[in-house]
C-alpha atoms as a PDB file:
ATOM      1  CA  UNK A   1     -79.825 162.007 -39.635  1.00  0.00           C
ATOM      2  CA  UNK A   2     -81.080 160.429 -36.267  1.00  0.00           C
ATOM      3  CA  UNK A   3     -83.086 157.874 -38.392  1.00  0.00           C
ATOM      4  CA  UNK A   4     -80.370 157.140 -40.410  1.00  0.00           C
ATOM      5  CA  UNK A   5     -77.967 156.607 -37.235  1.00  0.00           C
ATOM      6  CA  UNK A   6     -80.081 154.493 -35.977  1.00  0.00           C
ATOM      7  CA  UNK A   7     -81.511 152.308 -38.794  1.00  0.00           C
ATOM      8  CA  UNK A   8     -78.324 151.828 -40.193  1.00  0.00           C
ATOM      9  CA  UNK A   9     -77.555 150.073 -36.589  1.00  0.00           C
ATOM     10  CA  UNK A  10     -80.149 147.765 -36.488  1.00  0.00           C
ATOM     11  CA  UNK A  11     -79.548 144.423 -37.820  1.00  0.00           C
ATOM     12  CA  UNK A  12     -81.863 141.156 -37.951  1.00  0.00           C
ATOM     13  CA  UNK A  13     -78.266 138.986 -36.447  1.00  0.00           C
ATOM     14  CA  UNK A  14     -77.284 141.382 -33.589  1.00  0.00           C
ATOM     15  CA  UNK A  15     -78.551 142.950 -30.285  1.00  0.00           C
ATOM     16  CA  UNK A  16     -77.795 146.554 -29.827  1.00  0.00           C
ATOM     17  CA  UNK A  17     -78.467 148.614 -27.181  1.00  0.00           C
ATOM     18  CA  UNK A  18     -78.873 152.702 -27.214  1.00  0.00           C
ATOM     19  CA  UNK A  19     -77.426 154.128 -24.297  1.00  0.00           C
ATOM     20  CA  UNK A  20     -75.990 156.923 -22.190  1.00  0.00           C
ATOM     21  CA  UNK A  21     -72.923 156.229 -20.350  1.00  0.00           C
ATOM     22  CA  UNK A  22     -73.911 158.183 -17.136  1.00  0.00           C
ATOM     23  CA  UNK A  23     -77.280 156.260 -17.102  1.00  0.00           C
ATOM     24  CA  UNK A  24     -77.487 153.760 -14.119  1.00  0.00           C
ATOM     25  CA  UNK A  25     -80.024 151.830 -15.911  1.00  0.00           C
ATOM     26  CA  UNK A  26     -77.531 151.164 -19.162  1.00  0.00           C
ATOM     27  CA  UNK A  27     -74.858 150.190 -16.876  1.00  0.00           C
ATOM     28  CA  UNK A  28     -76.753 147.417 -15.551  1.00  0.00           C
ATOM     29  CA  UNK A  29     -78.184 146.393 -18.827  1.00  0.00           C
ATOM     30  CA  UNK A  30     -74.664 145.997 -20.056  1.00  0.00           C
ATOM     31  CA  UNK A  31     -73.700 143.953 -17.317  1.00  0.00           C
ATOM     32  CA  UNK A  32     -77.163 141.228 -17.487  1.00  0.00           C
ATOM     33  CA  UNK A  33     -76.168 140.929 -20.987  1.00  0.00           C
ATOM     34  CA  UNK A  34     -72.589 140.258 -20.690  1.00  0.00           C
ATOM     35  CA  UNK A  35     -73.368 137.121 -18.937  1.00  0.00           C
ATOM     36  CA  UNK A  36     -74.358 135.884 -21.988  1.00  0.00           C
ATOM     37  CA  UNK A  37     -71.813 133.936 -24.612  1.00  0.00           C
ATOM     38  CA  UNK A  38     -72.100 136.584 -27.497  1.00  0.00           C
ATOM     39  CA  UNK A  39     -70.569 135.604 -30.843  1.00  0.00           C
ATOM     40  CA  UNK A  40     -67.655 138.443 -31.858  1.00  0.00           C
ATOM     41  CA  UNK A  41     -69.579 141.244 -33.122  1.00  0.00           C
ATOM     42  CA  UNK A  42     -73.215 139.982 -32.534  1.00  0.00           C
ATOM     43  CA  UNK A  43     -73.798 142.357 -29.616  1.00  0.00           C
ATOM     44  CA  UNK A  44     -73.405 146.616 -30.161  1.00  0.00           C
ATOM     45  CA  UNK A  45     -73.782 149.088 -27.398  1.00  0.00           C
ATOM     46  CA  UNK A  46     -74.561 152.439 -29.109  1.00  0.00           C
ATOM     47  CA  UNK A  47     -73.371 155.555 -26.651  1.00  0.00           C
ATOM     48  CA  UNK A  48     -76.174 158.205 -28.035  1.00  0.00           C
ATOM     49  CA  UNK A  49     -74.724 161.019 -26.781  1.00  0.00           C
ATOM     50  CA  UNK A  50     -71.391 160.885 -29.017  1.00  0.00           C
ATOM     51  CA  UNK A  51     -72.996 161.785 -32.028  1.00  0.00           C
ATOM     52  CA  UNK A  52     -74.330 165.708 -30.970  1.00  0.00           C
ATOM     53  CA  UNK A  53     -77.733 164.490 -31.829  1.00  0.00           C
ATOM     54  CA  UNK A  54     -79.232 163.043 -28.309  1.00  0.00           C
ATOM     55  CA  UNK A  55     -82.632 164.517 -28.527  1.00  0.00           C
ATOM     56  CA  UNK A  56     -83.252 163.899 -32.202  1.00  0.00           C
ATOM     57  CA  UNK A  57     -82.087 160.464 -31.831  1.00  0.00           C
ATOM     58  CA  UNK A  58     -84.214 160.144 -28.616  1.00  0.00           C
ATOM     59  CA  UNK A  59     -86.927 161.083 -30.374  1.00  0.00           C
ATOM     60  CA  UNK A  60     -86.690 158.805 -33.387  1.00  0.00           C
ATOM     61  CA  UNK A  61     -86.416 156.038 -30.997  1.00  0.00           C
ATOM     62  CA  UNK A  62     -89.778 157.503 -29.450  1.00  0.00           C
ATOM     63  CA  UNK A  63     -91.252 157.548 -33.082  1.00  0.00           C
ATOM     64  CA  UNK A  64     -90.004 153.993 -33.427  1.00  0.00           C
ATOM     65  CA  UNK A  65     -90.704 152.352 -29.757  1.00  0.00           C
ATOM     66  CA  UNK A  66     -92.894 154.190 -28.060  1.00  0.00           C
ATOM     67  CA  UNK A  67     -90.112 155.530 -25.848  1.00  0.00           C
ATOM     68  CA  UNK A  68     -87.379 157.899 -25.822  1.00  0.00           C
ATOM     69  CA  UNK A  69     -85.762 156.986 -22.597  1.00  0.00           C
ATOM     70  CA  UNK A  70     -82.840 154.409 -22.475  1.00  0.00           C
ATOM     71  CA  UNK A  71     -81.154 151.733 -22.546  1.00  0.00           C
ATOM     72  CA  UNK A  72     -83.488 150.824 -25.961  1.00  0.00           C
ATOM     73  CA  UNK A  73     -82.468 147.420 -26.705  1.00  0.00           C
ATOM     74  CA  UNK A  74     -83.133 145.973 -29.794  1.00  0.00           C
ATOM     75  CA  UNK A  75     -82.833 141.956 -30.318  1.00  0.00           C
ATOM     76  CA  UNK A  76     -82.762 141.598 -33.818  1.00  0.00           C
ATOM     77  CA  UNK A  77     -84.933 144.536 -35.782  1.00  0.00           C
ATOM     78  CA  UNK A  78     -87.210 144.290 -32.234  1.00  0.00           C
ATOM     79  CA  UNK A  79     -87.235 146.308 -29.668  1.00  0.00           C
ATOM     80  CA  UNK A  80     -87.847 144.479 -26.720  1.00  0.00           C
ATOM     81  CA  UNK A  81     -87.802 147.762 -24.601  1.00  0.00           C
ATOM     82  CA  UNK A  82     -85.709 148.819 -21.571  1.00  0.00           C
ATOM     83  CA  UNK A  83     -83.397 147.451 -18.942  1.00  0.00           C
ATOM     84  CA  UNK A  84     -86.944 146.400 -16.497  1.00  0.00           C
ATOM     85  CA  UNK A  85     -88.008 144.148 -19.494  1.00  0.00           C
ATOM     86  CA  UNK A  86     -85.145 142.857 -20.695  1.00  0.00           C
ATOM     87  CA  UNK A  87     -84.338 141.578 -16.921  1.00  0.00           C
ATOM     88  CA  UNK A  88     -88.052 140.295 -16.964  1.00  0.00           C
ATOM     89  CA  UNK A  89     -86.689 137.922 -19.872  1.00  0.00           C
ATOM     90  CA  UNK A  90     -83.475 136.914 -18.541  1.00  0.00           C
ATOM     91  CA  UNK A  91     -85.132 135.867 -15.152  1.00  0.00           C
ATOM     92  CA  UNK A  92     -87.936 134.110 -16.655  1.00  0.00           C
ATOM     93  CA  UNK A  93     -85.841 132.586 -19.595  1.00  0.00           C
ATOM     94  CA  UNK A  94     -87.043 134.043 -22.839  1.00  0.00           C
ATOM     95  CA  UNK A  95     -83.915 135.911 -23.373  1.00  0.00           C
ATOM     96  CA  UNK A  96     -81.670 132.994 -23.813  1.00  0.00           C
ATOM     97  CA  UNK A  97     -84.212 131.894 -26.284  1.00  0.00           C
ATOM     98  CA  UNK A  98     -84.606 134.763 -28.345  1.00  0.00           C
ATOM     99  CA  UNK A  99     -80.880 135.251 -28.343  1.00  0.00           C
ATOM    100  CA  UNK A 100     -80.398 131.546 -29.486  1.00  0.00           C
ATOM    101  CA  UNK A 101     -83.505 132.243 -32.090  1.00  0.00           C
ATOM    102  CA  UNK A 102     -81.056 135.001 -33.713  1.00  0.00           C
ATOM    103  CA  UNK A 103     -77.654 132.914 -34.116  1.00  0.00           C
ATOM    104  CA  UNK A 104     -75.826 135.844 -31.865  1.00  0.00           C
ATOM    105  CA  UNK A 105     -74.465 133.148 -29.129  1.00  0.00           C
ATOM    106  CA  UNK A 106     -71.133 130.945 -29.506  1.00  0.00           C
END
C-alpha cells in the first residue's frame, strides 16, 4: 500500500513534498517553496500521517531515498532530499532552475 501511495504521487511535471504537519522542518519547506510562482496544480504537499500508514510509508521512502525522515521532496520523479538541501538550492540558485527545467512555474 505505502508504495502504491506514494508512487502513484510522484509525477515527472510536479514537486511534491511528504510531510508531517507538526514537523518544524515541513513548515519551513512549505514556506521556501511558496515563494516560488507554481503553475495550479504543479506543486503537492502530501500530509503522511492521514493515511494510518506513517511508518510503512516512512519506510518506503527509506527504501526509495535513503531516508525516512521528512519533508522528502521530490522535483519531478527525483528526490532532491530534505528541507537543508532543498534551501542549499534555493540560496545558491539551482532550484529555480530545476523548477523551470520541469514546466511547474507560471
Amino acid at each position: 500500500m505505502a508504495q502504491e501511495f506514494v508512487n502513484g504521487k510522484i509525477h515527472p511535471g510536479k514537486v511534491v513534498v511528504f510531510i508531517k504537519p507538526t514537523c518544524p522542518y515541513c513548515r519551513r519547506t512549505q514556506e521556501l517553496l511558496h515563494k516560488y510562482p507554481f503553475k495550479q496544480g504543479t506543486l503537492e504537499f502530501v500530509d503522511i500521517t492521514a493515511t494510518g500508514d506513517t511508518d510503512e510509508i516512512q519506510n518506503y521512502l527509506q527504501a526509495l531515498t535513503g531516508a525516512r525522515t521528512v519533508p522528502r521532496v521530490f522535483i519531478g520523479k527525483e528526490c532532491i532530499g530534505g528541507f537543508t538541501d532543498l534551501e542549499k538550492m534555493h540560496q545558491s540558485g539551482e532550484l529555480l532552475t530545476q523548477l523551470k527545467q520541469i514546466g511547474v512555474l507560471q
